[in-house]
Protein backbone atom coordinates (compact mmCIF):
# COMPACT_ATOMS: atom_id res chain seq x y z
CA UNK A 1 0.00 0.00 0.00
CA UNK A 2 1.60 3.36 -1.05
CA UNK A 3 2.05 6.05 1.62
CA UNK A 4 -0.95 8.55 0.06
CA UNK A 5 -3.40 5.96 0.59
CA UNK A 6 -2.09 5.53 4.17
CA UNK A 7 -2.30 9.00 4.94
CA UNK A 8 -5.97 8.98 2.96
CA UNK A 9 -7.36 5.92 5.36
CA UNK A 10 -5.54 8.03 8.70
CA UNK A 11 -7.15 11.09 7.92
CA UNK A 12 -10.73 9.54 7.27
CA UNK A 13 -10.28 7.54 10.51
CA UNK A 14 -9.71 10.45 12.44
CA UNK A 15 -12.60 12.53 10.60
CA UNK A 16 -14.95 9.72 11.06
CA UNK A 17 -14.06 9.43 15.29
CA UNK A 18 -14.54 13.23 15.32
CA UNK A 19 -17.89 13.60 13.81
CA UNK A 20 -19.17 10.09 15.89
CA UNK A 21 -17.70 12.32 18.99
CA UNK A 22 -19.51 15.31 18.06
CA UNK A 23 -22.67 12.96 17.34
CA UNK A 24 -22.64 11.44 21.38
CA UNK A 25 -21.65 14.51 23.19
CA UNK A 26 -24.33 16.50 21.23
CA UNK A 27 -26.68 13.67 22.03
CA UNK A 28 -25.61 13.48 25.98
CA UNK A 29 -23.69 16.42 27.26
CA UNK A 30 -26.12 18.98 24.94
CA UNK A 31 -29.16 17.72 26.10
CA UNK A 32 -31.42 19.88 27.59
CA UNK A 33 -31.76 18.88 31.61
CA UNK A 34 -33.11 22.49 33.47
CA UNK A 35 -35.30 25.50 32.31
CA UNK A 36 -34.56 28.66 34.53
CA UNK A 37 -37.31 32.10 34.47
CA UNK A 38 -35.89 35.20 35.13
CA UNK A 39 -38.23 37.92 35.48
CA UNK A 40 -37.39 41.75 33.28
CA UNK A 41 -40.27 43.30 35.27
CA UNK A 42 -41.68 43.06 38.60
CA UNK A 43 -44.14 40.77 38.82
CA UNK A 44 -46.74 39.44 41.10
CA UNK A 45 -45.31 35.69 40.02
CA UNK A 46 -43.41 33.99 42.30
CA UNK A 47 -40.63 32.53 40.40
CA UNK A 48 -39.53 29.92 41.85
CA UNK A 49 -43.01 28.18 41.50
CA UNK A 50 -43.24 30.04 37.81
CA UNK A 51 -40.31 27.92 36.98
CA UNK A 52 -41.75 24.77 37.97
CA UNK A 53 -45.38 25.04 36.55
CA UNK A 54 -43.29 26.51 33.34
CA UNK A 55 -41.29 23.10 33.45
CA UNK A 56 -44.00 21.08 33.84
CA UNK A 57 -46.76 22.42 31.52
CA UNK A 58 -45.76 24.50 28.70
CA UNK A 59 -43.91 22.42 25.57
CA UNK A 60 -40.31 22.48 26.14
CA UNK A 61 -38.91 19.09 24.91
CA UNK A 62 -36.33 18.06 28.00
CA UNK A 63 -33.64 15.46 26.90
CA UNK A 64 -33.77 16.57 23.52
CA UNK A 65 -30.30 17.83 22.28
CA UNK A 66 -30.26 21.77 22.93
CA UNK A 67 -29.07 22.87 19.23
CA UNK A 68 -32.60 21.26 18.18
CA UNK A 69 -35.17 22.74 20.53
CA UNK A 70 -37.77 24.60 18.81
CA UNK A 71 -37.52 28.49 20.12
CA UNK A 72 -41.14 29.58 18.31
CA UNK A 73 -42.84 26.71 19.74
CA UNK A 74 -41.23 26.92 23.12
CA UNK A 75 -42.52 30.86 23.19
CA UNK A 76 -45.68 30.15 21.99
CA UNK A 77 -46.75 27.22 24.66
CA UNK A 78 -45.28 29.96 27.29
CA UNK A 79 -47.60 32.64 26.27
CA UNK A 80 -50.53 30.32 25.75
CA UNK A 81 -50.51 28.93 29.19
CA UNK A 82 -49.65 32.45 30.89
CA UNK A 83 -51.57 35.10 28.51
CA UNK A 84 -50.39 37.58 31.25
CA UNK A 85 -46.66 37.37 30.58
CA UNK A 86 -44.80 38.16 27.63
CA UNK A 87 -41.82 36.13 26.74
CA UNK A 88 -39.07 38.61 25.69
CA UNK A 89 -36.10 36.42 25.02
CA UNK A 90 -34.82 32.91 25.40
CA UNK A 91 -31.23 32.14 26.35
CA UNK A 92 -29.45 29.23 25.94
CA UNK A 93 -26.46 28.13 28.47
CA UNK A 94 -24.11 25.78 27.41
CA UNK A 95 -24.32 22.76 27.83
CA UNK A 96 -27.79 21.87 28.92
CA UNK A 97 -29.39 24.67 30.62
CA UNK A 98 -32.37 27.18 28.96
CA UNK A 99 -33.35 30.63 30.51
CA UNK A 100 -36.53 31.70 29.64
CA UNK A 101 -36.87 35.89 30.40
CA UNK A 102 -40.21 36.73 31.08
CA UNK A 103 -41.98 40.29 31.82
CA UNK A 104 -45.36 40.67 32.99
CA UNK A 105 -47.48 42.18 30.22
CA UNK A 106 -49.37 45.54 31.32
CA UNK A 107 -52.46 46.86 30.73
CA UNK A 108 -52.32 49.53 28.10
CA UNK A 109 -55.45 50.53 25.98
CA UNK A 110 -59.01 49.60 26.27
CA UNK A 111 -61.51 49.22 23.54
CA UNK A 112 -65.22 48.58 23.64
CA UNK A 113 -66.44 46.18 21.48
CA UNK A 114 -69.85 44.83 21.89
CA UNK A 115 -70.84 46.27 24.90
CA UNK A 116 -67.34 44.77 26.64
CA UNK A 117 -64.42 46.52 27.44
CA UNK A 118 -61.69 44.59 26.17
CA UNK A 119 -57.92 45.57 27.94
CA UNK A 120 -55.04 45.01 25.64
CA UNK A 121 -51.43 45.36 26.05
CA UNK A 122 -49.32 47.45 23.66
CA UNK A 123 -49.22 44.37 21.20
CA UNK A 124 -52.83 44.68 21.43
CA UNK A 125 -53.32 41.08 23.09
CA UNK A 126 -56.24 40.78 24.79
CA UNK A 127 -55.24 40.46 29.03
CA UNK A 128 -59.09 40.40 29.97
CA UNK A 129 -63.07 41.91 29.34
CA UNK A 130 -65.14 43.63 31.61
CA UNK A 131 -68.75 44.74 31.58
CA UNK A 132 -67.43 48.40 32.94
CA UNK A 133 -64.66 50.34 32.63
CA UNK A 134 -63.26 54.10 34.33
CA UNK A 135 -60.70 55.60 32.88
CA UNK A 136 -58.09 57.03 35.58
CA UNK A 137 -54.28 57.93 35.43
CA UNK A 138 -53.51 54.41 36.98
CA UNK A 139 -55.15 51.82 34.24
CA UNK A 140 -55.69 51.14 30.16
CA UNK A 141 -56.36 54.07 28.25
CA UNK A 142 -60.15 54.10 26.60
CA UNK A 143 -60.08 54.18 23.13
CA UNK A 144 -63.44 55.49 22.50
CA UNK A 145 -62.92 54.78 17.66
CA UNK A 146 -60.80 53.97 15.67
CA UNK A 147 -60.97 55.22 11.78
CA UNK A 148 -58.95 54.56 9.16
């Protein structure tokens, strides 16, 4: 066997051990094992059981290697079991730890719309209805109409 071919069967060797390498520790050290919730806001949340329900109910995929774990779906679950909070960012700490930064969404505008008062946030998500509503310097500002 000539030398090239030597160094040609060498180098793939090596190659194919690195990539298998990269394969397990991606697999086992990147796997996704905690979710942390830090709070941007004050917030009437406790955090510490935040973090737990968060674990246990919204859709975050635990074992699952962390390069793979779906960001828009993991928001989306958040803000579907907590309408209140707004997720504003989700950081990933290497190896297998997510941090999920939450703020508490605040009551901005309110519109009436069928006889309800609906109060929105500035993205103009809906936080709750009520049958009345006062206007005062401390709650949603009443938009009485809109036109185009």
């Amino acid at each position: 066997m000539s030398k090239k071919k030597k160094v040609l069967i060498i180098a793939l060797a090596v190659l194919l051990t690195l990539i298998v390498l990269a394969i397990v520790l991606m697999f086992t050290t990147f796997s996704l094992k905690k979710l942390e919730v830090e709070f941007e806001t004050t917030t009437s949340y406790d955090s510490t059981l935040l973090q737990e329900e968060i674990s246990q109910n919204a859709d975050v995929e635990f074992g699952k290697s962390i390069f793979f774990v779906n960001r828009s779906k993991t928001i989306e679950s958040v803000e579907q079991q907590y309408p209140n909070l707004k997720v504003i960012n989700i950081e990933y700490k290497f190896p297998n730890k997510m941090i999920v930064h939450l703020a508490q969404r605040q009551e901005l505008f309110a519109f009436l719309k069928d006889g309800k008062y609906l109060i929105t946030d500035e993205d103009l998500k809906v936080l709750y209805i009520q049958d009345s509503f006062q206007s005062n310097q401390n709650n949603a500002i009443l938009v009485n109409q809109l036109t185009p």
